[in-house]
Protein backbone atom coordinates (compact mmCIF):
# COMPACT_ATOMS: atom_id res chain seq x y z
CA UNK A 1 14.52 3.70 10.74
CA UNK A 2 13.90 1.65 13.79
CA UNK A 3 16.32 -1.60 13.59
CA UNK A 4 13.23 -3.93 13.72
CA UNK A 5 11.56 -2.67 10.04
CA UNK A 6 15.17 -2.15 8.79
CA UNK A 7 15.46 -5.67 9.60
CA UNK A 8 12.75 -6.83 7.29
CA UNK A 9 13.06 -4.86 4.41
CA UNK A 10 16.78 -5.63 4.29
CA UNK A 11 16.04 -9.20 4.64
CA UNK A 12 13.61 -9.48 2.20
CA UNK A 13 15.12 -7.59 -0.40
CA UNK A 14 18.08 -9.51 0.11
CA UNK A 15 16.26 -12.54 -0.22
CA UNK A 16 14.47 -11.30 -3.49
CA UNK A 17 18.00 -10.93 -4.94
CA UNK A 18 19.50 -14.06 -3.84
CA UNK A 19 16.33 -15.86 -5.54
CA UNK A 20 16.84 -14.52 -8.94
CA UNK A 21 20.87 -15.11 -8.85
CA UNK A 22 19.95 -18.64 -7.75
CA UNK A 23 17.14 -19.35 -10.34
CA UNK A 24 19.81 -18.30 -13.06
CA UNK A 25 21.95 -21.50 -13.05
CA UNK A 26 18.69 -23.45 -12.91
CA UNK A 27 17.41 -21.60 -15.63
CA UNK A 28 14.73 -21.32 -13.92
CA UNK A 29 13.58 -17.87 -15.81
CA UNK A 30 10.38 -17.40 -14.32
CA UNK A 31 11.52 -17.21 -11.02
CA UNK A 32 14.33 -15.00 -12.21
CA UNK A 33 11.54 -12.61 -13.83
CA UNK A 34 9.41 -12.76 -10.72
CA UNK A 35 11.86 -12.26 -8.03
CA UNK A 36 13.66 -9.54 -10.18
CA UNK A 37 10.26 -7.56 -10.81
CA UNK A 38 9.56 -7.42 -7.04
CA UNK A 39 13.01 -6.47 -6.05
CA UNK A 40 12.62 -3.95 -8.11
CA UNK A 41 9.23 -3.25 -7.79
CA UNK A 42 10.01 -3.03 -3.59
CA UNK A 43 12.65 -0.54 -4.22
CA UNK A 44 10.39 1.89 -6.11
CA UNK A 45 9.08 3.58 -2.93
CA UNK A 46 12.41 4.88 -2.00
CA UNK A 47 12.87 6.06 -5.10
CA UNK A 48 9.75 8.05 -5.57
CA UNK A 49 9.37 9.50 -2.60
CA UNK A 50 13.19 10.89 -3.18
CA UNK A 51 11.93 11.92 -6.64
CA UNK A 52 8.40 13.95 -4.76
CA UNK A 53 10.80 15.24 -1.60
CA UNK A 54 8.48 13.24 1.25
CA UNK A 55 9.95 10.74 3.96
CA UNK A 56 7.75 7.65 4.16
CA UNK A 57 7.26 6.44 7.60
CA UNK A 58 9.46 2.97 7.86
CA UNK A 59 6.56 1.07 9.06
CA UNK A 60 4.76 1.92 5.65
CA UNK A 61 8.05 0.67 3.66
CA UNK A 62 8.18 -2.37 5.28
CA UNK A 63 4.11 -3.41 4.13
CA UNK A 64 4.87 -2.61 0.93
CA UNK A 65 7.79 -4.75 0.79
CA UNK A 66 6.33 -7.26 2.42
CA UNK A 67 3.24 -6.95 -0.10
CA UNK A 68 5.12 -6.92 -2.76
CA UNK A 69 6.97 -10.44 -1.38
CA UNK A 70 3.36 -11.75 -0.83
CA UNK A 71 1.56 -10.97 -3.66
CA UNK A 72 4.32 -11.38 -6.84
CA UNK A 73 7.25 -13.98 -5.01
CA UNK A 74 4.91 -16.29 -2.89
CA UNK A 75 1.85 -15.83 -4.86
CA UNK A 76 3.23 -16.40 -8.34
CA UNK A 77 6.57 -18.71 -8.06
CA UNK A 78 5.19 -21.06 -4.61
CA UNK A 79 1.80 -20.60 -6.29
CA UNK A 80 0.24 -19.65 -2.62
CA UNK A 81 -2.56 -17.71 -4.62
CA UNK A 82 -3.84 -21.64 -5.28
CA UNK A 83 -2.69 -23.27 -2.03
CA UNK A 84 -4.23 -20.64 0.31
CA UNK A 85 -7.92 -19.74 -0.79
CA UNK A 86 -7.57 -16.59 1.57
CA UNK A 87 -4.25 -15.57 -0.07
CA UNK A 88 -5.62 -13.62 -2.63
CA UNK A 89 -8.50 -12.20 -0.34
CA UNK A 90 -5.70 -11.58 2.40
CA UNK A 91 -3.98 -9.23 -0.02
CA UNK A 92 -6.49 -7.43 -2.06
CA UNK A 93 -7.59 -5.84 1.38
CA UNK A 94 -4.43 -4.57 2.37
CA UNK A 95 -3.74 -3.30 -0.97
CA UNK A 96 -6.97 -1.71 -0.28
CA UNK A 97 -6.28 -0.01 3.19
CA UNK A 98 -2.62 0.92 1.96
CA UNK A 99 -4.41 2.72 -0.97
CA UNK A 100 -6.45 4.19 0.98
CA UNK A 101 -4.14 5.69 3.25
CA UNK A 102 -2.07 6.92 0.66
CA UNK A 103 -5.11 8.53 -0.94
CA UNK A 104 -5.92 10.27 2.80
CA UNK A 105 -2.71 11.75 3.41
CA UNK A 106 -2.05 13.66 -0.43
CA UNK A 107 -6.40 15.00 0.13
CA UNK A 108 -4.89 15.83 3.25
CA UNK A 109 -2.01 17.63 1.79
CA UNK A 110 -4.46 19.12 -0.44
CA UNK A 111 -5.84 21.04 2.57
CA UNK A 112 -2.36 22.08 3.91
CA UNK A 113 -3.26 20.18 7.25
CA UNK A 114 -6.46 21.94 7.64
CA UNK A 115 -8.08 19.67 9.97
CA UNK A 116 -11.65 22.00 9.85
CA UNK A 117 -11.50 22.41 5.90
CA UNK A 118 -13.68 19.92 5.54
CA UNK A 119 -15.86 17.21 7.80
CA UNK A 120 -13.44 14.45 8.64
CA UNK A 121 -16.32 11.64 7.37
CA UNK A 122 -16.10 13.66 3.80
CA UNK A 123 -12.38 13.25 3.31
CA UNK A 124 -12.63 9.51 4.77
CA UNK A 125 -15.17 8.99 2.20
CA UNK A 126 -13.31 10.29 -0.44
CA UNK A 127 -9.98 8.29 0.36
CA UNK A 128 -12.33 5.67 0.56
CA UNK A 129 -13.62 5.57 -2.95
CA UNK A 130 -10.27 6.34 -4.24
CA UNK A 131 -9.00 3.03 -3.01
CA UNK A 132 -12.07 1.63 -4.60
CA UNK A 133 -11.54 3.33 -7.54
CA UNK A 134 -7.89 1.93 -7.62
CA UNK A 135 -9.40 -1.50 -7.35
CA UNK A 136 -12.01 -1.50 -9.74
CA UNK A 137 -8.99 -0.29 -12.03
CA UNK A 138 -7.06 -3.27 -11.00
CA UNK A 139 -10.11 -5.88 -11.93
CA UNK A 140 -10.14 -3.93 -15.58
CA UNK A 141 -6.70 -4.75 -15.76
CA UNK A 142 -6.83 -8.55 -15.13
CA UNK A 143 -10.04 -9.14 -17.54
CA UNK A 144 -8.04 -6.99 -19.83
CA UNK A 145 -4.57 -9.44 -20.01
CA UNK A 146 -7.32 -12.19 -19.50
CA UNK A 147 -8.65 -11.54 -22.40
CA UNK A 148 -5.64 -10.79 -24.83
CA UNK A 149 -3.09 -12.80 -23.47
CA UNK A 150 -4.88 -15.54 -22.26
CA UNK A 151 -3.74 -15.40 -18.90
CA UNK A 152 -5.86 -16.77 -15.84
CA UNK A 153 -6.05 -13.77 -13.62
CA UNK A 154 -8.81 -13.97 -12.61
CA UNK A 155 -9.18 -17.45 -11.29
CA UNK A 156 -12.52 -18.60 -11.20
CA UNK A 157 -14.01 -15.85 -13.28
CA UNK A 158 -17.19 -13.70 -12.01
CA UNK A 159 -16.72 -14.89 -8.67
CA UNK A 160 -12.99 -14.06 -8.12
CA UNK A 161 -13.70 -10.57 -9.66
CA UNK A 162 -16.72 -9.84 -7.04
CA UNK A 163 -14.80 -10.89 -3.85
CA UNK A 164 -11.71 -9.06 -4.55
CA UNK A 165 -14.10 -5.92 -5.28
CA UNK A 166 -16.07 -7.22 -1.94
CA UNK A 167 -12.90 -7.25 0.72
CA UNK A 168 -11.20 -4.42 -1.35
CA UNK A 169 -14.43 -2.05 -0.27
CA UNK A 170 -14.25 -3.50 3.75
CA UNK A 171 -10.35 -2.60 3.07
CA UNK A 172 -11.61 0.82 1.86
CA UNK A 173 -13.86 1.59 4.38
CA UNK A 174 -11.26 0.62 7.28
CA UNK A 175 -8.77 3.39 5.42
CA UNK A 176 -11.08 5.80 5.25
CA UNK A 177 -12.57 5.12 8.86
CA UNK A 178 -8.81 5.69 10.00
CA UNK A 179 -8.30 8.76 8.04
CA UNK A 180 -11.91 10.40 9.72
CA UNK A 181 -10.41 8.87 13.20
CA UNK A 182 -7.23 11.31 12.39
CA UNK A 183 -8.99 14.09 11.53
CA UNK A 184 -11.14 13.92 14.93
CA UNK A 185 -8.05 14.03 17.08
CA UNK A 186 -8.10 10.43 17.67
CA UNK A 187 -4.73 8.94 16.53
CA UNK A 188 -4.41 6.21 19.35
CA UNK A 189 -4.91 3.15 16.57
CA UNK A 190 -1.99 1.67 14.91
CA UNK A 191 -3.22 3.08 11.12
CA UNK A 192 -3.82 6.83 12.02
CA UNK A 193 -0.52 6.36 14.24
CA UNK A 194 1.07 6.26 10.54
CA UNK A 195 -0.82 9.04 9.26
CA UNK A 196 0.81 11.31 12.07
CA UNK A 197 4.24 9.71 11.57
CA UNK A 198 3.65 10.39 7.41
CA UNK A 199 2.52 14.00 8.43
CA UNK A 200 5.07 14.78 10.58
CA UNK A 201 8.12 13.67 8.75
CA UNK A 202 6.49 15.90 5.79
CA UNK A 203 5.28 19.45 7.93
CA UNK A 204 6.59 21.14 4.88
CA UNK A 205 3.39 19.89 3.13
CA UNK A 206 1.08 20.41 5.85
CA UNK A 207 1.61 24.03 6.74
CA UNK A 208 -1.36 24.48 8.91
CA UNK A 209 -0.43 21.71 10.82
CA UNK A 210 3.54 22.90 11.17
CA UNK A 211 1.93 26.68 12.17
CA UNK A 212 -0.60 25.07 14.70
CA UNK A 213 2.39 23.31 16.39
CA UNK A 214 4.96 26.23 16.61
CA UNK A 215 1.99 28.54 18.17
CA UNK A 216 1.55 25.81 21.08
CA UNK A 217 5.26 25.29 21.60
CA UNK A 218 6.07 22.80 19.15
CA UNK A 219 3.88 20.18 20.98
């Protein structure tokens, strides 16, 4: 792991734990709840790419972490999802483009690494619409607890439901336009940078790829 992203992810999840030891003497349960979830919740990577046998490329750990700090710490116990009108925007499209790219790289792996099995714009559009897919799933969700709980997930209703579908599309499209970009032999941008660090920490799963590489000299 470079030192830089070890950096942050230790540091936050440290922080995340020191916040719900601290909110204990306060009582301060919520906070204790919050910050426990997303420690958790940030830890769950590791654990599941362990549990599948892939390496996820550091970069990738430290977004979710930091996502994960963003959206549940900041955004539910400093309420930023009210003080920042972009907050919630902010997030929903990186959710988007980190769903996306996480929908690229198993299609991908569906291939074997086959970068002619298909046109690159096909599998970009299909990561694409997963990550849409994912959201549209996610707005369900909220009118769902909305609706039986009583919660206020949805802020302002119709309108908060149509923008977080709105930048979680441009979110999807900028995945998917990444994952194409890859395909095409064009991996000078930062996002299909970490699609060839994902693919080649797991060659296992991309055979073609692995095979290509040993017949040119391991290039």
């Amino acid at each position: 792991m470079r030192p830089d992203y070890l950096h942050i992810v230790t540091i936050l999840r440290i922080s995340l734990a020191v916040a719900a030891l601290g909110a204990l003497p306060l009582e301060r349960w919520d906070m204790f709840g919050v910050a426990l979830s997303a420690l958790v919740i940030s830890i769950l990577p590791d654990v599941i790419a362990a549990w599948m046998g892939i390496r996820l490329p550091w970069p990738f750990v430290a977004g979710i972490v930091v996502f994960v700090v963003a959206s549940l710490f900041l955004g539910e116990v400093f309420d930023f999802y009210e003080r920042y009108w972009w907050w919630d925007l902010a997030l929903h499209t990186t959710s988007a483009i980190g769903f996306g790219l996480v929908g690229f790289v198993f299609i991908f792996a569906l291939f074997e690494g086959d970068r002619y099995a298909a046109p690159p714009w096909a599998i970009g559009f299909i990561s694409m619409c997963l990550a849409m897919a994912i959201g549209v799933l996610w707005e369900i969700f909220e009118f769902t607890m909305d609706s039986l709980f009583g919660l206020n997930m949805q802020k302002s209703g119709l309108q908060d439901t149509m923008w977080d579908l709105i930048v979680g599309t441009f979110g999807a499209i900028i995945a998917g336009s990444a994952g194409a970009a890859y395909l095409k032999g064009r991996e000078r941008g930062w996002l299909t940078g970490l699609i060839d660090q994902f693919v080649r920490l797991n060659e296992r799963i991309y055979r073609k790829i692995r095979a290509r590489r040993r017949q040119d000299g391991g290039r």
